[in-house]
PDB file of N, CA and C in Angstrom:
ATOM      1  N   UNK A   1       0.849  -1.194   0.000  1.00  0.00           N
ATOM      2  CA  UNK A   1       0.000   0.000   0.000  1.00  0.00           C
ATOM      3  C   UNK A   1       0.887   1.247   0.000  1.00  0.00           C
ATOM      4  N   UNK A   2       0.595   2.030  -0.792  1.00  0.00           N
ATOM      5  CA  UNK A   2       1.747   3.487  -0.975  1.00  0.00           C
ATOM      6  C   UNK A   2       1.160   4.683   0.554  1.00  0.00           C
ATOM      7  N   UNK A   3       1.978   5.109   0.502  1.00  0.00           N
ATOM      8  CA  UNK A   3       1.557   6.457   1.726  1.00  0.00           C
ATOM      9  C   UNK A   3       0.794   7.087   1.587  1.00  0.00           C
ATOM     10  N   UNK A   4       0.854   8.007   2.584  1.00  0.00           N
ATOM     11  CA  UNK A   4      -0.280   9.115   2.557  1.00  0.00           C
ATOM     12  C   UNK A   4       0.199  10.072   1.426  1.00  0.00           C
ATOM     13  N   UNK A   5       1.401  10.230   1.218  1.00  0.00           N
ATOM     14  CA  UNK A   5       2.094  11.514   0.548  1.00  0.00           C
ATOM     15  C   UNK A   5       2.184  11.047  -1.178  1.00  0.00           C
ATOM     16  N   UNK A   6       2.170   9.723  -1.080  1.00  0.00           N
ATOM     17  CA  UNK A   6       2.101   9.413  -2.667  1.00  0.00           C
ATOM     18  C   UNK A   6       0.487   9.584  -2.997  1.00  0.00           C
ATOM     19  N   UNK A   7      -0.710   9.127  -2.189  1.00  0.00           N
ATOM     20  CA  UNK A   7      -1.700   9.191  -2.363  1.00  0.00           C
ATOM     21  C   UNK A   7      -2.230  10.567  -2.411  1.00  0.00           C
ATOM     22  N   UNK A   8      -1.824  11.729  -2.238  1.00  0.00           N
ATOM     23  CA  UNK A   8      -1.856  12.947  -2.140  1.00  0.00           C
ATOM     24  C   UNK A   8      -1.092  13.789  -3.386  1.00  0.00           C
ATOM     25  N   UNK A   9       0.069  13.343  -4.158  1.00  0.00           N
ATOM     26  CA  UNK A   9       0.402  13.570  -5.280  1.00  0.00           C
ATOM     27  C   UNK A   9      -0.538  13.141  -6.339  1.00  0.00           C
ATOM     28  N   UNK A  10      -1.768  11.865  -6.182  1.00  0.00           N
ATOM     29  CA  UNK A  10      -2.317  11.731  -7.221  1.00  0.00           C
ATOM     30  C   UNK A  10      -3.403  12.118  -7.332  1.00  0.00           C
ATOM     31  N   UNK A  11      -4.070  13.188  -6.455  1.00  0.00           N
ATOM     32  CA  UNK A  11      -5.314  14.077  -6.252  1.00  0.00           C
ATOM     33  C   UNK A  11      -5.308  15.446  -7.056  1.00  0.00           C
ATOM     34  N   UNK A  12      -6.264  15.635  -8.211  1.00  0.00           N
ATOM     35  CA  UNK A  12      -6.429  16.360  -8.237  1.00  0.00           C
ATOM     36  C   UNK A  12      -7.117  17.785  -8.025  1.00  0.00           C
ATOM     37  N   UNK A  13      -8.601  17.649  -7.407  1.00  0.00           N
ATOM     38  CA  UNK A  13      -9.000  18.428  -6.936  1.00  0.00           C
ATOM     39  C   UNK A  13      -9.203  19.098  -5.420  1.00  0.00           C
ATOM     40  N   UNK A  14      -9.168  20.327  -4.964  1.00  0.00           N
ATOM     41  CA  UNK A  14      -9.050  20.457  -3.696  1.00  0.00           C
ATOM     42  C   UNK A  14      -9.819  19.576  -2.664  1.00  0.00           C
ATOM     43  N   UNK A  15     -11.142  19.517  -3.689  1.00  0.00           N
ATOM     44  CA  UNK A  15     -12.082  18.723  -2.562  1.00  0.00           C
ATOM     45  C   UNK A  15     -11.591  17.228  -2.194  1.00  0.00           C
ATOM     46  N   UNK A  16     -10.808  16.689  -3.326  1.00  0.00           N
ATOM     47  CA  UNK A  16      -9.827  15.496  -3.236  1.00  0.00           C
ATOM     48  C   UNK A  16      -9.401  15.302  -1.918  1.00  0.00           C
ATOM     49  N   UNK A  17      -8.504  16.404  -2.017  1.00  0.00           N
ATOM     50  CA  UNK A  17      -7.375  16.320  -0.289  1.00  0.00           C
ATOM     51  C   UNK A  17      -8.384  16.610   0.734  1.00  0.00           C
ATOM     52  N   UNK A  18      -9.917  17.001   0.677  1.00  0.00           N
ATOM     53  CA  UNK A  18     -10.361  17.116   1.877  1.00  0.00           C
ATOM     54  C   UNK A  18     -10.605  15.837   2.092  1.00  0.00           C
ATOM     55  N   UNK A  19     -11.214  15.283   0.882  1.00  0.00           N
ATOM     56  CA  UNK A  19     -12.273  13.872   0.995  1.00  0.00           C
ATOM     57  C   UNK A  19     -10.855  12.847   1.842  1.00  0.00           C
ATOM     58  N   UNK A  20     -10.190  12.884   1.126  1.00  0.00           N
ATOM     59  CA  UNK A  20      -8.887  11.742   1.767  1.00  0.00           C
ATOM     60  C   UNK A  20      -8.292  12.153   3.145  1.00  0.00           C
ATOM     61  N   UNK A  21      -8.235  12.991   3.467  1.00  0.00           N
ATOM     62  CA  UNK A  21      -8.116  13.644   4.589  1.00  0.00           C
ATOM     63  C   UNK A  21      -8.541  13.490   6.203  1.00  0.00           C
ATOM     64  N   UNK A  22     -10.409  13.261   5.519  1.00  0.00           N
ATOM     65  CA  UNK A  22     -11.185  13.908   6.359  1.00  0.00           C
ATOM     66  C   UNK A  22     -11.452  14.660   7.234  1.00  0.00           C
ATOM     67  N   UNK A  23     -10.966  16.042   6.118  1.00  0.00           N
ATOM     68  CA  UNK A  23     -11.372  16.786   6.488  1.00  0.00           C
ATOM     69  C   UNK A  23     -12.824  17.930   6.672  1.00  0.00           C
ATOM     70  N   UNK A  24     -13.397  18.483   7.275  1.00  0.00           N
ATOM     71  CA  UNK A  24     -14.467  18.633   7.138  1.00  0.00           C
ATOM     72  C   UNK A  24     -14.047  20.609   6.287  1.00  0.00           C
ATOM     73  N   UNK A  25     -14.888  20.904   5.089  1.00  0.00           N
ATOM     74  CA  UNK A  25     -14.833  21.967   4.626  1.00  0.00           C
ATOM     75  C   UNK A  25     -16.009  22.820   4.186  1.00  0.00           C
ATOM     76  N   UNK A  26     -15.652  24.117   4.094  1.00  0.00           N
ATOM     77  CA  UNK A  26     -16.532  25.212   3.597  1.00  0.00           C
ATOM     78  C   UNK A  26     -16.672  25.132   2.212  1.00  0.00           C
ATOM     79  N   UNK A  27     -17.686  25.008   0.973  1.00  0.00           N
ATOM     80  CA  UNK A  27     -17.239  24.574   0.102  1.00  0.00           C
ATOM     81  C   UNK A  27     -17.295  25.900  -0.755  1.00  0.00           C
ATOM     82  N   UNK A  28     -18.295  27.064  -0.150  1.00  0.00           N
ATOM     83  CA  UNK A  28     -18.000  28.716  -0.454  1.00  0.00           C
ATOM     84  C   UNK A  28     -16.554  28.926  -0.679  1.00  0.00           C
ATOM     85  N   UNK A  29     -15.573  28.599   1.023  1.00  0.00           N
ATOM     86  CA  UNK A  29     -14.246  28.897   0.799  1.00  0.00           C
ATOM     87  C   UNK A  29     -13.225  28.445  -0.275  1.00  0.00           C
ATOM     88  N   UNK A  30     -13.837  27.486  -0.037  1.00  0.00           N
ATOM     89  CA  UNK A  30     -12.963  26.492  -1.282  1.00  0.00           C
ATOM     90  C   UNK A  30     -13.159  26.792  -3.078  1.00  0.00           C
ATOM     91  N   UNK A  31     -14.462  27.473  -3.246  1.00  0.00           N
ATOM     92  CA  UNK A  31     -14.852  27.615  -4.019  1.00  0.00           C
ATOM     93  C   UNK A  31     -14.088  28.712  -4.887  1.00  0.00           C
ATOM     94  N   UNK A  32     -13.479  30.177  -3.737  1.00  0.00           N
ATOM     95  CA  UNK A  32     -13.332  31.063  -4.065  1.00  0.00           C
ATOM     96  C   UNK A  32     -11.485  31.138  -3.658  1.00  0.00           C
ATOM     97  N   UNK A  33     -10.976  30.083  -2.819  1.00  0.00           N
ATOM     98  CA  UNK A  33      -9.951  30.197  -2.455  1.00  0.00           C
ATOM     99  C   UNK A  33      -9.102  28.892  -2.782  1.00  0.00           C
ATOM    100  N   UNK A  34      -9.156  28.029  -3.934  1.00  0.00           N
ATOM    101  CA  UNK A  34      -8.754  26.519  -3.544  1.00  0.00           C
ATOM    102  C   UNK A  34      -7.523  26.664  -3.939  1.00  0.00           C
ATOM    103  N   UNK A  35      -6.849  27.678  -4.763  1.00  0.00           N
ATOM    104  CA  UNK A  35      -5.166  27.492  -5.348  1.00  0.00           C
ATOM    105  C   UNK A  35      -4.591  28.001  -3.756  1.00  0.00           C
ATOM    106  N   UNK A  36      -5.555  29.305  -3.289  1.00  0.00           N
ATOM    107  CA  UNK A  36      -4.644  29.281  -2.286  1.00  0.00           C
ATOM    108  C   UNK A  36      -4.807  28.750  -0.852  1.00  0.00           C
ATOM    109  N   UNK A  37      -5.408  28.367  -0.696  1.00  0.00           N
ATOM    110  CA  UNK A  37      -5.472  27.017   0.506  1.00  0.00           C
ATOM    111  C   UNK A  37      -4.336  25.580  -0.125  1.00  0.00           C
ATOM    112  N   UNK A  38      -4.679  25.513  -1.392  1.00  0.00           N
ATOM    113  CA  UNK A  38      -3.851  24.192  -1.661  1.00  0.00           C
ATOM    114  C   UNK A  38      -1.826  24.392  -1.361  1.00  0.00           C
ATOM    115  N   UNK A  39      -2.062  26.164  -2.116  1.00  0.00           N
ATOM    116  CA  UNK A  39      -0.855  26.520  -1.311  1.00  0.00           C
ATOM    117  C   UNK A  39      -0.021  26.562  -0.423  1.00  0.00           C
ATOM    118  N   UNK A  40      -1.227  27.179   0.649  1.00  0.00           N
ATOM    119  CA  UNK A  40      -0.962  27.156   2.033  1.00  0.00           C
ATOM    120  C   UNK A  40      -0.649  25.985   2.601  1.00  0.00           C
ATOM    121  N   UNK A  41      -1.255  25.135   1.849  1.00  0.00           N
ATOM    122  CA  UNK A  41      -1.320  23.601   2.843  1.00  0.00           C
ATOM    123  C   UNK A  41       0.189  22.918   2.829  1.00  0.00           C
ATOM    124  N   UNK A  42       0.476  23.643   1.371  1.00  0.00           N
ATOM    125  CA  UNK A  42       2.205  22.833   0.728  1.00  0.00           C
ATOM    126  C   UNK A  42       2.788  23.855   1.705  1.00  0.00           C
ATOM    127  N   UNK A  43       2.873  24.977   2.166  1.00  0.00           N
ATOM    128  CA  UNK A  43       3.839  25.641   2.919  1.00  0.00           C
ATOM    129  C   UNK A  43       3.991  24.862   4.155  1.00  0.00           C
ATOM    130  N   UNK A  44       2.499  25.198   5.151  1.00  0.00           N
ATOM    131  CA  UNK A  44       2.378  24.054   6.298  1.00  0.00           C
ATOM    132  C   UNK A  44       3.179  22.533   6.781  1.00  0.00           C
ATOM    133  N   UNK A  45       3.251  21.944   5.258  1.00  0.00           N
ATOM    134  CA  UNK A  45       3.674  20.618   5.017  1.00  0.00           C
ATOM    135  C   UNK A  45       4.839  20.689   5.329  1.00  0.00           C
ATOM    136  N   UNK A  46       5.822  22.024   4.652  1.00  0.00           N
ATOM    137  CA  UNK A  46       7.068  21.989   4.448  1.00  0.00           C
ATOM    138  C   UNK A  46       7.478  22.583   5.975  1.00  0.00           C
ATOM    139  N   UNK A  47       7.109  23.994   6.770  1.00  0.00           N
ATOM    140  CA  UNK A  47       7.440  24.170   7.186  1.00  0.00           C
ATOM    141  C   UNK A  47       7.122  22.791   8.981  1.00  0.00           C
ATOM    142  N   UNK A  48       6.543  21.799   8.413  1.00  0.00           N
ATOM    143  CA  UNK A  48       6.027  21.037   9.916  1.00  0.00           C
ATOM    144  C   UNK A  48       6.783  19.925   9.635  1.00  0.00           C
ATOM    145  N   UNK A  49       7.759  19.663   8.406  1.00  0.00           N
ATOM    146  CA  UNK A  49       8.700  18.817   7.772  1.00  0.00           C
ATOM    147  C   UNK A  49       7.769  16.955   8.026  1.00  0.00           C
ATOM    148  N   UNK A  50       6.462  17.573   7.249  1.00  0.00           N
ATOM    149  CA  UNK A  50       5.617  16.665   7.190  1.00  0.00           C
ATOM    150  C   UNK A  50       6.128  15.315   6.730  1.00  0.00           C
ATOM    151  N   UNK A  51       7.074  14.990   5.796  1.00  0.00           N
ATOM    152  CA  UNK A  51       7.576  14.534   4.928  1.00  0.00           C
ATOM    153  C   UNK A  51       8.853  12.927   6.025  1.00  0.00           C
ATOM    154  N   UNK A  52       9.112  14.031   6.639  1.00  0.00           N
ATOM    155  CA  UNK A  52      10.394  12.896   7.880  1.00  0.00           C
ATOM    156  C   UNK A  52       9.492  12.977   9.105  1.00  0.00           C
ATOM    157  N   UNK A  53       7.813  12.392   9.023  1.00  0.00           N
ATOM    158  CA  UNK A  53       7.401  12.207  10.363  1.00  0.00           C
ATOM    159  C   UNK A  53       7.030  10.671   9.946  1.00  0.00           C
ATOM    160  N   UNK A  54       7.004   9.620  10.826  1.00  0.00           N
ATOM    161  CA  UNK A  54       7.014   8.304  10.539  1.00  0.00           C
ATOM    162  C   UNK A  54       5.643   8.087   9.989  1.00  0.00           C
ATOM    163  N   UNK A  55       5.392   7.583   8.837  1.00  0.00           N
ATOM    164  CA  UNK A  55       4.067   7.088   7.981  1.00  0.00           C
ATOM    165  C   UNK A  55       3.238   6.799   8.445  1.00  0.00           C
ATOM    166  N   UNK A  56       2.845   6.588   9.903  1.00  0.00           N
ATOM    167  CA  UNK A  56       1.829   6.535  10.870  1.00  0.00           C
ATOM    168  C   UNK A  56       1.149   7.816  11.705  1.00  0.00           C
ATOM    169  N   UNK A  57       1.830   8.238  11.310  1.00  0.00           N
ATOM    170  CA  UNK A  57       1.478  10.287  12.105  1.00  0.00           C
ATOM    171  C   UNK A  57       1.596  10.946  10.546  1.00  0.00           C
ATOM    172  N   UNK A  58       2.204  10.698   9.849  1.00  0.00           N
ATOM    173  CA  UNK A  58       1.510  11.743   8.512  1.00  0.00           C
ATOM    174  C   UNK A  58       0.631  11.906   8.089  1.00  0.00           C
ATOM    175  N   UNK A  59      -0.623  11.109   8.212  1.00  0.00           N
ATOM    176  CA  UNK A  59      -2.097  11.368   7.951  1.00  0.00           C
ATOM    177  C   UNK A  59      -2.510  12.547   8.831  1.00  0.00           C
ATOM    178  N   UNK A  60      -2.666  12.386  10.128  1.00  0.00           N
ATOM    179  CA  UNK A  60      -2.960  13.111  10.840  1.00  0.00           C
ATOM    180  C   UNK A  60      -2.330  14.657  10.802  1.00  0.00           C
ATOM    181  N   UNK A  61      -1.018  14.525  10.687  1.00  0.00           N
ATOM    182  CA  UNK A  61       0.077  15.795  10.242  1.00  0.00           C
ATOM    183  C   UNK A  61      -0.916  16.710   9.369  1.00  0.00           C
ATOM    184  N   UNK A  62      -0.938  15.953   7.878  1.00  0.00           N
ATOM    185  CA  UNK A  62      -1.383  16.572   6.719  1.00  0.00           C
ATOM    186  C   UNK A  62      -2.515  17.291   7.151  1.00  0.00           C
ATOM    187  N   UNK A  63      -3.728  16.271   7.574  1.00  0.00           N
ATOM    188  CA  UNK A  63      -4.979  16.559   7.962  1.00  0.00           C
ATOM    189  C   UNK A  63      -4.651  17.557   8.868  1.00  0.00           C
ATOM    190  N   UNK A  64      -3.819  17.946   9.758  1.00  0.00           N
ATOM    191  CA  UNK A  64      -4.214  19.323  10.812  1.00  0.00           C
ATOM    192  C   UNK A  64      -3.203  20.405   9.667  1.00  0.00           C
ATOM    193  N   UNK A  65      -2.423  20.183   8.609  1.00  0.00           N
ATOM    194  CA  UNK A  65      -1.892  21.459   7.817  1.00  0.00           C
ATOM    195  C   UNK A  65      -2.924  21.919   7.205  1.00  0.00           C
ATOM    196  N   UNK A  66      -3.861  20.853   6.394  1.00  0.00           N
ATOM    197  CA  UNK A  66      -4.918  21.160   5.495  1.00  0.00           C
ATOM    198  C   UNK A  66      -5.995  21.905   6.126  1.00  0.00           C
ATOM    199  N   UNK A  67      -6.605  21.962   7.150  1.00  0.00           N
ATOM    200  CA  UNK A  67      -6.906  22.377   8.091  1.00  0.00           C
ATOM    201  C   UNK A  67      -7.048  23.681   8.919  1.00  0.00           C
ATOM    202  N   UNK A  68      -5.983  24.263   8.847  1.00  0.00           N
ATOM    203  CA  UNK A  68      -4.761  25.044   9.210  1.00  0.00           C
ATOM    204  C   UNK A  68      -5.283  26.787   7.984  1.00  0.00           C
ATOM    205  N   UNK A  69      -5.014  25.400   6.625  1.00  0.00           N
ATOM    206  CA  UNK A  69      -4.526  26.282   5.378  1.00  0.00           C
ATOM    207  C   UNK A  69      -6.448  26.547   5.316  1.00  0.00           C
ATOM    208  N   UNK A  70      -7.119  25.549   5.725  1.00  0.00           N
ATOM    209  CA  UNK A  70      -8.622  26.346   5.028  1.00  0.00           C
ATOM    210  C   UNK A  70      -8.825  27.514   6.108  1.00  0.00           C
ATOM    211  N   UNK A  71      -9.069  26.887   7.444  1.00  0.00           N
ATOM    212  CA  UNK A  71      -9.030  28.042   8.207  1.00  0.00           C
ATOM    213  C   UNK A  71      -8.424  29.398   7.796  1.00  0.00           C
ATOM    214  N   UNK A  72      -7.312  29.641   7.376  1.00  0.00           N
ATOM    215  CA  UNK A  72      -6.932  30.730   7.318  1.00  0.00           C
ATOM    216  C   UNK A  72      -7.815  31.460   6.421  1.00  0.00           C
ATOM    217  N   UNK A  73      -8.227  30.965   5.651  1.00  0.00           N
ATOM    218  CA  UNK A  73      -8.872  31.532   3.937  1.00  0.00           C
ATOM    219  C   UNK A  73     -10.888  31.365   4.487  1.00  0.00           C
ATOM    220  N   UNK A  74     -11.083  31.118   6.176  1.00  0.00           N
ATOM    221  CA  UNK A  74     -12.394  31.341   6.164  1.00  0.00           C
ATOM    222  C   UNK A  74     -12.802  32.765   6.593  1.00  0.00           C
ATOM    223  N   UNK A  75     -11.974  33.985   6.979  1.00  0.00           N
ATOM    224  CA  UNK A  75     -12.208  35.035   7.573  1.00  0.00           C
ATOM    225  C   UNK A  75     -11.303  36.251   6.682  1.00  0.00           C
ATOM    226  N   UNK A  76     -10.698  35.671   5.558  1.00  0.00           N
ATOM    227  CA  UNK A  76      -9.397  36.173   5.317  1.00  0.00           C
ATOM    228  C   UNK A  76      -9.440  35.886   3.686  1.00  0.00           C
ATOM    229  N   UNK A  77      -8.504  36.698   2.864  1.00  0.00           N
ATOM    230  CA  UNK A  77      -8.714  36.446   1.240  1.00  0.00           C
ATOM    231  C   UNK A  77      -7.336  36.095   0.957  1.00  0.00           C
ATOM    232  N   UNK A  78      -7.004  35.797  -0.267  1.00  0.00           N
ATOM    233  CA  UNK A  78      -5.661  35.733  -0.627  1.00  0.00           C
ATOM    234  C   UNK A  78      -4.976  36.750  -0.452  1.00  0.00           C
ATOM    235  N   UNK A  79      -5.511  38.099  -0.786  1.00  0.00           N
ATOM    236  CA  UNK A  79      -4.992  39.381  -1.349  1.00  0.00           C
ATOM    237  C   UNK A  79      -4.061  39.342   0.260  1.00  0.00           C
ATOM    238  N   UNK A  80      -4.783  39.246   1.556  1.00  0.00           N
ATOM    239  CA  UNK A  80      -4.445  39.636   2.849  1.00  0.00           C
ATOM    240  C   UNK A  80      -3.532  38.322   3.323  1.00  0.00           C
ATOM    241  N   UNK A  81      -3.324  37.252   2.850  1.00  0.00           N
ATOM    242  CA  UNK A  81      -2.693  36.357   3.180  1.00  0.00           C
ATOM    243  C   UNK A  81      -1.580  36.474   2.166  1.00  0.00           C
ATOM    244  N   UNK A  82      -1.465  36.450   0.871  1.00  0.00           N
ATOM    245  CA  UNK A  82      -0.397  36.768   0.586  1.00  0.00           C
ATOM    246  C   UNK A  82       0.625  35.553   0.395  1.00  0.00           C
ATOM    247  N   UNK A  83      -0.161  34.332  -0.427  1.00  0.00           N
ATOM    248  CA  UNK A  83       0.179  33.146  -0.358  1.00  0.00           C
ATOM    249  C   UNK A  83       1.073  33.080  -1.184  1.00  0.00           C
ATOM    250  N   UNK A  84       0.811  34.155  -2.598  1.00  0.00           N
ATOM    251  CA  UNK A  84       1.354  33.729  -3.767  1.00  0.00           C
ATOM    252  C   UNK A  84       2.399  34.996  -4.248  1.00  0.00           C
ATOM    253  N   UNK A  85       3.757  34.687  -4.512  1.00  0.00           N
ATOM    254  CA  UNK A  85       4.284  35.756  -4.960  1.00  0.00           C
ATOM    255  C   UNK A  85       4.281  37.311  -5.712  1.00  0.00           C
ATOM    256  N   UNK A  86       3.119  37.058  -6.327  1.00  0.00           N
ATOM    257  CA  UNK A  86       3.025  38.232  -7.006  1.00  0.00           C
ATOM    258  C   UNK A  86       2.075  39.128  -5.825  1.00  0.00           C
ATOM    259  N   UNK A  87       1.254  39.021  -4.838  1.00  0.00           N
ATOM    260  CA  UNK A  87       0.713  39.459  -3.490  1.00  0.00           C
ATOM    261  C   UNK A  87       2.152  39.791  -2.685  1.00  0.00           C
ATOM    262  N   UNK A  88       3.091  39.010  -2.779  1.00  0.00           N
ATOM    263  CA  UNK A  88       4.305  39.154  -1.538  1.00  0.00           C
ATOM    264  C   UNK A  88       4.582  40.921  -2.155  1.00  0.00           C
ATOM    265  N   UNK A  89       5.074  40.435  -3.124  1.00  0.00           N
ATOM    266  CA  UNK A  89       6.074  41.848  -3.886  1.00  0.00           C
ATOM    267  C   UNK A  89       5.111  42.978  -4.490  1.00  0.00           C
ATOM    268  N   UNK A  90       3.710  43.211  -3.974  1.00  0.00           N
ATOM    269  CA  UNK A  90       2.695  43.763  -4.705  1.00  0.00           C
ATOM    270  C   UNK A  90       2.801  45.361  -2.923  1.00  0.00           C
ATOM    271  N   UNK A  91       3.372  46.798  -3.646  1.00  0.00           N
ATOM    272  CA  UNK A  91       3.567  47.621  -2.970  1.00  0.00           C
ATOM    273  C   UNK A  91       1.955  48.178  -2.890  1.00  0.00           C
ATOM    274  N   UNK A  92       2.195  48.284  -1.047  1.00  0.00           N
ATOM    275  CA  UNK A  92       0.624  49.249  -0.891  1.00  0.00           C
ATOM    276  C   UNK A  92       0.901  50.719  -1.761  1.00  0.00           C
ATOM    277  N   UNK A  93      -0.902  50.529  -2.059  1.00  0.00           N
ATOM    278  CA  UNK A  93      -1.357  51.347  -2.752  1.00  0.00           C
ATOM    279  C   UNK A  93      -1.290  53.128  -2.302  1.00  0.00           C
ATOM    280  N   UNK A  94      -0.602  53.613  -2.727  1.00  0.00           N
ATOM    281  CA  UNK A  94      -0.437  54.801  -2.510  1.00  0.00           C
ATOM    282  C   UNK A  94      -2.094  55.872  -2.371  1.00  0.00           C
ATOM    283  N   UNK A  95      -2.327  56.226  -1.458  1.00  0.00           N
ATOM    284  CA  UNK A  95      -3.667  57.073  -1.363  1.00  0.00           C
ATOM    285  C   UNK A  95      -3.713  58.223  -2.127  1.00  0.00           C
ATOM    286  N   UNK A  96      -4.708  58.377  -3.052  1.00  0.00           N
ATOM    287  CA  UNK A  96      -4.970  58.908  -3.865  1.00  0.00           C
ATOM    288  C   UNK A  96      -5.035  60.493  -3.895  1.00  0.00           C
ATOM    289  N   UNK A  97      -4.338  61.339  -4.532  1.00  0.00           N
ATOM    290  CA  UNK A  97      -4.344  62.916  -4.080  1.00  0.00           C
ATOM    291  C   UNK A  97      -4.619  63.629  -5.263  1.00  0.00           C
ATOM    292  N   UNK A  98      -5.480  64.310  -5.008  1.00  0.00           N
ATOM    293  CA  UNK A  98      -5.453  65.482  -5.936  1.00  0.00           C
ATOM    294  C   UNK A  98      -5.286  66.933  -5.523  1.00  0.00           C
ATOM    295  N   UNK A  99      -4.700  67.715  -5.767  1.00  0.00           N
ATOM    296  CA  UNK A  99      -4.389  69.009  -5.144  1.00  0.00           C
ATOM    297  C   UNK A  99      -5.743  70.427  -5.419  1.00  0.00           C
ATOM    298  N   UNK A 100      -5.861  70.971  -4.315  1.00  0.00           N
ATOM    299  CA  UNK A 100      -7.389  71.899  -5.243  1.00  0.00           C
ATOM    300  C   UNK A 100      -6.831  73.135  -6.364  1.00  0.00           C
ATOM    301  N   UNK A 101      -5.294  73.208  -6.607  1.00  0.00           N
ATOM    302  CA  UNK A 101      -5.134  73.882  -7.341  1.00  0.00           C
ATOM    303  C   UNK A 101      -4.958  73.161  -9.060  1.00  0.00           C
ATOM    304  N   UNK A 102      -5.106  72.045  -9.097  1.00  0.00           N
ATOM    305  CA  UNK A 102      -5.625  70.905 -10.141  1.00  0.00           C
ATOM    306  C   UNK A 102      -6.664  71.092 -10.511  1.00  0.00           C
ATOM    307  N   UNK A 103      -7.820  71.822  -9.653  1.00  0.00           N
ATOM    308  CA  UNK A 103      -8.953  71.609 -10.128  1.00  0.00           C
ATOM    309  C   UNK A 103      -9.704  72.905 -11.058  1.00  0.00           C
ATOM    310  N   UNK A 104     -10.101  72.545 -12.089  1.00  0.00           N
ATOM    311  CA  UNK A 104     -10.681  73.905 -12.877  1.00  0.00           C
ATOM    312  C   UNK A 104     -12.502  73.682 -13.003  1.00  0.00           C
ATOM    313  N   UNK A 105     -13.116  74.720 -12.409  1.00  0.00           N
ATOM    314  CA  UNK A 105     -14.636  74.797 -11.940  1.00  0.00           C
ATOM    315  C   UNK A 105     -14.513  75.004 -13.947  1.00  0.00           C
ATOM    316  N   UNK A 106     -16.095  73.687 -13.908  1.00  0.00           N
ATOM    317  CA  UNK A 106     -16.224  73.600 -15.446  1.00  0.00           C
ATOM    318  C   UNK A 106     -17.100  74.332 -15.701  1.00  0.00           C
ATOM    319  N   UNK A 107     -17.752  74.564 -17.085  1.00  0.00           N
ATOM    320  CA  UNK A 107     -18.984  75.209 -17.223  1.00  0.00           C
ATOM    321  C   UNK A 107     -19.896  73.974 -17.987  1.00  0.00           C
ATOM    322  N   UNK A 108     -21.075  74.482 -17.082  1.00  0.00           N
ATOM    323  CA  UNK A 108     -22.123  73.567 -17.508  1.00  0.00           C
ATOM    324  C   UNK A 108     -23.154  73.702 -18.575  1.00  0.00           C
TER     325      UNK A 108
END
C-alpha cells in the first residue's frame, strides 16, 4: 500500500485532499480560495517537515496542515494572506491625491 504523501500527489482536486483527509470543509471557501489554501497547505507541510514524520502520524500531520490552510482563507482572502508571490512583492497602494489647485470649476 503506498503512503499518505504518494496518495496525495495523485489528487487532483481540492475537494480530493479534503475527501482523503477527512477533512471537514466550507465549500463557499474552497470555491473562491482553492489554489490558495492548496498553497498554504504545501507551505504548512514543508514548514512542519511533514515529509520525515514516521508514515503513521503523517495522515494526521497533513490533515491538521490542510486544516490550518482552510481556516486561514475562512475570515481572510488571498490578497491579505499573501500566499502567492506576485501578493508578496505587490507595494501598498499609494492614497490617492489630488491638489485643489488641479482643479478647474467647469462650465455647464
Amino acid at each position: 500500500m503506498s503512503g499518505i504523501l504518494d496518495q496525495l500527489r495523485g489528487l487532483s482536486t481540492a475537494e480530493d485532499f479534503f475527501i482523503t483527509l477527512d477533512v471537514p470543509y466550507d465549500q463557499g471557501t474552497v470555491n473562491v480560495s482553492r489554489l490558495h489554501i492548496l498553497k498554504r497547505f504545501q507551505q504548512y507541510m514543508r514548514q512542519d517537515a511533514i515529509a520525515d514524520l514516521p508514515e503513521d502520524s503523517r495522515k494526521a500531520a497533513c490533515a491538521a496542515a490542510l486544516k490550518r490552510a482552510h481556516d486561514d482563507f475562512v475570515t481572510s482572502s488571498g490578497i491579505e494572506e499573501k500566499v502567492f508571490k506576485v501578493f508578496q512583492d505587490q507595494q501598498p497602494a499609494a492614497p490617492a491625491f489630488v491638489s485643489l489647485d488641479t482643479l478647474k470649476a467647469g462650465r455647464g
